[in-house]
Structures are given as C-alpha cells and as structure tokens.
C-alpha atoms as a PDB file:
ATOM      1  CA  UNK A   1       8.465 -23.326 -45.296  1.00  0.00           C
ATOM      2  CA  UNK A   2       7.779 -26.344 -47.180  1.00  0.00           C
ATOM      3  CA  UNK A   3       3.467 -26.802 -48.442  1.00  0.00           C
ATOM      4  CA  UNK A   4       2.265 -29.185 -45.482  1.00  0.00           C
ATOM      5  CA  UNK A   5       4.332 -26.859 -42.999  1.00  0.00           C
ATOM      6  CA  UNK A   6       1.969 -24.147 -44.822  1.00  0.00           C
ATOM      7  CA  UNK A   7      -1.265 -25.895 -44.308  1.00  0.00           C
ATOM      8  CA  UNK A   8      -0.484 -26.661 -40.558  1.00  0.00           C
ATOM      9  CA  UNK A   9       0.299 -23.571 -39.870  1.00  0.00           C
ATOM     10  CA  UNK A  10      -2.923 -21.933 -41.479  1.00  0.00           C
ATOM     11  CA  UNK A  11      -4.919 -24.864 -39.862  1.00  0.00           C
ATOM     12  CA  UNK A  12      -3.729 -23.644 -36.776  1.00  0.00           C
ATOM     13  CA  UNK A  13      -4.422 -20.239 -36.645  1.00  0.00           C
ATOM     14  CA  UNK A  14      -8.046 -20.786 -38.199  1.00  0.00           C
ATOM     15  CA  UNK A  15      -8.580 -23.363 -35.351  1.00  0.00           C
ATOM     16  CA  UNK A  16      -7.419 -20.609 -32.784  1.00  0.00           C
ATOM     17  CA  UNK A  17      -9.752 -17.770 -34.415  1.00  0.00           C
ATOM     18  CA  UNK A  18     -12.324 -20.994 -33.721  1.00  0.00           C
ATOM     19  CA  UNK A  19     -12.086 -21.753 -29.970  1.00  0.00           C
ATOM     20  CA  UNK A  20     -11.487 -18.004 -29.193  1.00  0.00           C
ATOM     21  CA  UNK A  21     -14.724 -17.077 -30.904  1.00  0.00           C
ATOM     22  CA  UNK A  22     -16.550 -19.894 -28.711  1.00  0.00           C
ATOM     23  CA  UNK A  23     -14.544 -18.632 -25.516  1.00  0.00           C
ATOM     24  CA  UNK A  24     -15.554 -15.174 -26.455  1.00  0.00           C
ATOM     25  CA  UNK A  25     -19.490 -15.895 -26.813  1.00  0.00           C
ATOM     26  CA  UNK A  26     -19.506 -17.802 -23.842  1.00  0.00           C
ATOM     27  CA  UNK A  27     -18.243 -15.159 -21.707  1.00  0.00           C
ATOM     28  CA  UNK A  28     -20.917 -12.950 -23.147  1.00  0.00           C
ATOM     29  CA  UNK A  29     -23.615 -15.360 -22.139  1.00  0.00           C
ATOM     30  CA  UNK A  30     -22.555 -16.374 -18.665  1.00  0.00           C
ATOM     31  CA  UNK A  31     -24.260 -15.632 -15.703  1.00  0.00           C
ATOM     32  CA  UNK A  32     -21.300 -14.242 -13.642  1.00  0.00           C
ATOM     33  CA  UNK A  33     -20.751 -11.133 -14.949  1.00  0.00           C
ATOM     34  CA  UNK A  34     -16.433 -10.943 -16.415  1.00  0.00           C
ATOM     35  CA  UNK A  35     -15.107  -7.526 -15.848  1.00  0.00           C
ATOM     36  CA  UNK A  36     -14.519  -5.757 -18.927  1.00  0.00           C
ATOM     37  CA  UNK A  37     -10.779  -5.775 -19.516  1.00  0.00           C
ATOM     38  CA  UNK A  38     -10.765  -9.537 -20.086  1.00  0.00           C
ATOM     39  CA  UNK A  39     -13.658  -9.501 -22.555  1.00  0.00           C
ATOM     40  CA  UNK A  40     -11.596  -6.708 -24.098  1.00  0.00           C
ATOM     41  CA  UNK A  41      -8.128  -8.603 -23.827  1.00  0.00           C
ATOM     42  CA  UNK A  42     -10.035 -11.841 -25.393  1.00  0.00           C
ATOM     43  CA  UNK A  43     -11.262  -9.780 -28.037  1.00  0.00           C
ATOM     44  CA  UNK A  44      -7.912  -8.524 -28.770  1.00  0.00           C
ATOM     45  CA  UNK A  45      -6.247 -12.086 -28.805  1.00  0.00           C
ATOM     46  CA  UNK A  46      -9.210 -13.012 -31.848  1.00  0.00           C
ATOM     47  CA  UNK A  47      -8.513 -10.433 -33.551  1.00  0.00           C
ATOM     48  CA  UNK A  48      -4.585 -10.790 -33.707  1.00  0.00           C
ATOM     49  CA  UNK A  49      -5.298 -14.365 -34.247  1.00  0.00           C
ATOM     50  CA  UNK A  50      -7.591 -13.837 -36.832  1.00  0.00           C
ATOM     51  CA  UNK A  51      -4.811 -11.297 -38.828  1.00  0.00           C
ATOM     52  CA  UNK A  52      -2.433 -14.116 -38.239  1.00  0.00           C
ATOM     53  CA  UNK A  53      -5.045 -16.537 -40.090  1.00  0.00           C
ATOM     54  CA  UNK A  54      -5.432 -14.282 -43.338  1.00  0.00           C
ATOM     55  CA  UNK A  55      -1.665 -13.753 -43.146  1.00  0.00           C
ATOM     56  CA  UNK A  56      -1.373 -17.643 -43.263  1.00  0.00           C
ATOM     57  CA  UNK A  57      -4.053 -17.807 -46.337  1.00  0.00           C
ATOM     58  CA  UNK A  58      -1.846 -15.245 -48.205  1.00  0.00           C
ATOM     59  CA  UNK A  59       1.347 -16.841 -47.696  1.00  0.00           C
ATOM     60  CA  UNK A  60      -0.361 -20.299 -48.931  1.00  0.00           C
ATOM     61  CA  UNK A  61      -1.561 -18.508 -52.094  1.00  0.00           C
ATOM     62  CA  UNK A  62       1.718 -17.082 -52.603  1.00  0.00           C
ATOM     63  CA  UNK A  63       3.178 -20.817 -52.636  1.00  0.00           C
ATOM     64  CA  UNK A  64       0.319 -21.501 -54.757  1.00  0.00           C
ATOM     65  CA  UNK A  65      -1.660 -23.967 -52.768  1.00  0.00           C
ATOM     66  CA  UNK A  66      -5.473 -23.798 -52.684  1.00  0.00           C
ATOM     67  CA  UNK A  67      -7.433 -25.252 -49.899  1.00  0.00           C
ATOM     68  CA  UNK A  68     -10.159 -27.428 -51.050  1.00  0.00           C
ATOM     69  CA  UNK A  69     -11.760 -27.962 -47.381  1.00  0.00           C
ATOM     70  CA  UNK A  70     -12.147 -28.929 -44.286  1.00  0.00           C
ATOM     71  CA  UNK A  71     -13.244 -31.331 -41.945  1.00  0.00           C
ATOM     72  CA  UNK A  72     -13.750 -32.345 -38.737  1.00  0.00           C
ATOM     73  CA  UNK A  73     -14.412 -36.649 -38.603  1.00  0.00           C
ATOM     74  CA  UNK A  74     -14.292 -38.586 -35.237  1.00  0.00           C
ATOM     75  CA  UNK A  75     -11.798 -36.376 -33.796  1.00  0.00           C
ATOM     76  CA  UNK A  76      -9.414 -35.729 -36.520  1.00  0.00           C
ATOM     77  CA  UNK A  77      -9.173 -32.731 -38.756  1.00  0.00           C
ATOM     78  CA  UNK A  78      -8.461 -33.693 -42.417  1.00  0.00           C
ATOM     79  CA  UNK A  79      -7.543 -30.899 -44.760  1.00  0.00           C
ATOM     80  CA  UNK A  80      -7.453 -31.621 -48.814  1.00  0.00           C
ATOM     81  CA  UNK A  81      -5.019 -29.023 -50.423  1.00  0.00           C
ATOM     82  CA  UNK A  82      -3.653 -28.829 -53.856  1.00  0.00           C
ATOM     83  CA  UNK A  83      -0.704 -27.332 -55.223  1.00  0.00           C
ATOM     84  CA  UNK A  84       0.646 -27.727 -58.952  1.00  0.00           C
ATOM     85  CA  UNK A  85      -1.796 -30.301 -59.811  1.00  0.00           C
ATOM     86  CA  UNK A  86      -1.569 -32.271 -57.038  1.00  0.00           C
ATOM     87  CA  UNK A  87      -3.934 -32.937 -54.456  1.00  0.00           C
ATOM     88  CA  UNK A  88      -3.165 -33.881 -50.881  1.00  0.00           C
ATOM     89  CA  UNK A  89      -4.565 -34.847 -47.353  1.00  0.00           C
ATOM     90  CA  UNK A  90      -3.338 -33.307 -44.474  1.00  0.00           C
ATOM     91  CA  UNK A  91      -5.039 -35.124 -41.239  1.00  0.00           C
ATOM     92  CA  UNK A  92      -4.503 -34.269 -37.964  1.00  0.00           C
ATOM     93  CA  UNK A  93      -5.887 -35.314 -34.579  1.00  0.00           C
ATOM     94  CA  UNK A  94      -8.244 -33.232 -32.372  1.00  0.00           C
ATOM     95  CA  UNK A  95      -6.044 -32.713 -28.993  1.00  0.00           C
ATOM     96  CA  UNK A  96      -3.001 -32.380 -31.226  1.00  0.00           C
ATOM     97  CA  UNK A  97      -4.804 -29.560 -32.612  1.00  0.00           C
ATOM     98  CA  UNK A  98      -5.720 -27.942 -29.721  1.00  0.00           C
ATOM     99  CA  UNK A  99      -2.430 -28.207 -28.061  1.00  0.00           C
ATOM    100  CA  UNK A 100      -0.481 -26.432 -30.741  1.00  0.00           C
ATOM    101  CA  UNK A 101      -3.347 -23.638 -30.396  1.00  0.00           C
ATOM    102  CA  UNK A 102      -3.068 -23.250 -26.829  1.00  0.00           C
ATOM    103  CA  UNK A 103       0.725 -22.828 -27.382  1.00  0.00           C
ATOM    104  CA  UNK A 104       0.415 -20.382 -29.924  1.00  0.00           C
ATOM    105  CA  UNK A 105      -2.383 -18.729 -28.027  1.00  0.00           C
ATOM    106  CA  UNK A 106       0.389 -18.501 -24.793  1.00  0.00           C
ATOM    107  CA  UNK A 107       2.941 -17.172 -27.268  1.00  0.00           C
ATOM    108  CA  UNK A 108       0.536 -14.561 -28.416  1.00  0.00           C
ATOM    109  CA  UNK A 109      -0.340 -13.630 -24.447  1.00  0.00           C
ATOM    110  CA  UNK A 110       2.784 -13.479 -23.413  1.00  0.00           C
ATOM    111  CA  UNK A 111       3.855 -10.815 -26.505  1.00  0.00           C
ATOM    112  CA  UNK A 112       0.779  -8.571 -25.388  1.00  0.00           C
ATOM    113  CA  UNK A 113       1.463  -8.411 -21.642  1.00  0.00           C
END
C-alpha cells in the first residue's frame, strides 16, 4: 500500500476504536438495562478494532511515516503526516469517515458470528 492508503487506513481504525468506545459507555449508562452478551460482544468488537489500530500504526512506522496529528474542523478530519522529509495533509470528510467505519465495523461482525 502506497503512504496516503496507509494513513486512511490507520485513520479508520482509530476512528472505529472512537465511536465504539462512545457506543460502549453509553450502553453502560442507559437506563434500559442491555443484556450482557452484547455489552460483551461490543467489547470484543473495540478490542479487535483497537489491535487492528496499533497494527495500522506499526505498518505506518514500518513505511516510515510519522503522524504529526489530528483534527477534527467543521466536519472534516485533517491528518498532517510526514514521510522522508515531506509533510502532507490528508483531509477527509466526517460521514465519509463514518461510513468506511461502519463498513469495516460490518466486516469485522460478520467474521465473529
């Protein structure tokens, strides 16, 4: 995979770690009470997701990019990478995003059932 394949990748899987951390705390904290096999299974799905993250981080330090940061501005993502000397902006739109989680999320669902 080329660099920005790299980044978008790792972007991804952070994002997912992200919005199944929130899920996760919010089923905690609701007032209907979730039986304990879906906490469990959601639980499961962050933590995969979260291996798949690091995995991400260690294949972009193996191609020698370093990620300077991160963030989030009016609904776009913008990520500032360097590799050899070069620095570049990787921007990317919120629901974009978010859709390429939810398929990777499915993906990862459908390899557990």
């Amino acid at each position: 995979m080329n660099p920005h394949e790299l980044v978008y990748s790792w972007l991804i899987w952070c994002q997912l770690v992200n919005y199944l951390q929130h899920d996760k705390s919010r089923i905690e904290t609701a007032p209907v009470r979730f039986p304990a096999q879906y906490a469990n299974h959601l639980h499961s799905l962050a933590m995969t997701a979260n291996a798949r993250a690091k995995e991400e981080y260690r294949q972009l330090a193996r191609a020698g990019v370093s990620i300077l940061g991160v963030v989030m501005d009016r609904g776009e993502h913008f990520v500032m990478w360097r590799q050899r000397g070069e620095t570049h902006l990787f921007r990317i739109h919120e629901n974009k995003l978010r859709a390429e989680a939810q398929k990777r999320l499915d993906s990862m669902a459908d390899d557990s059932a």
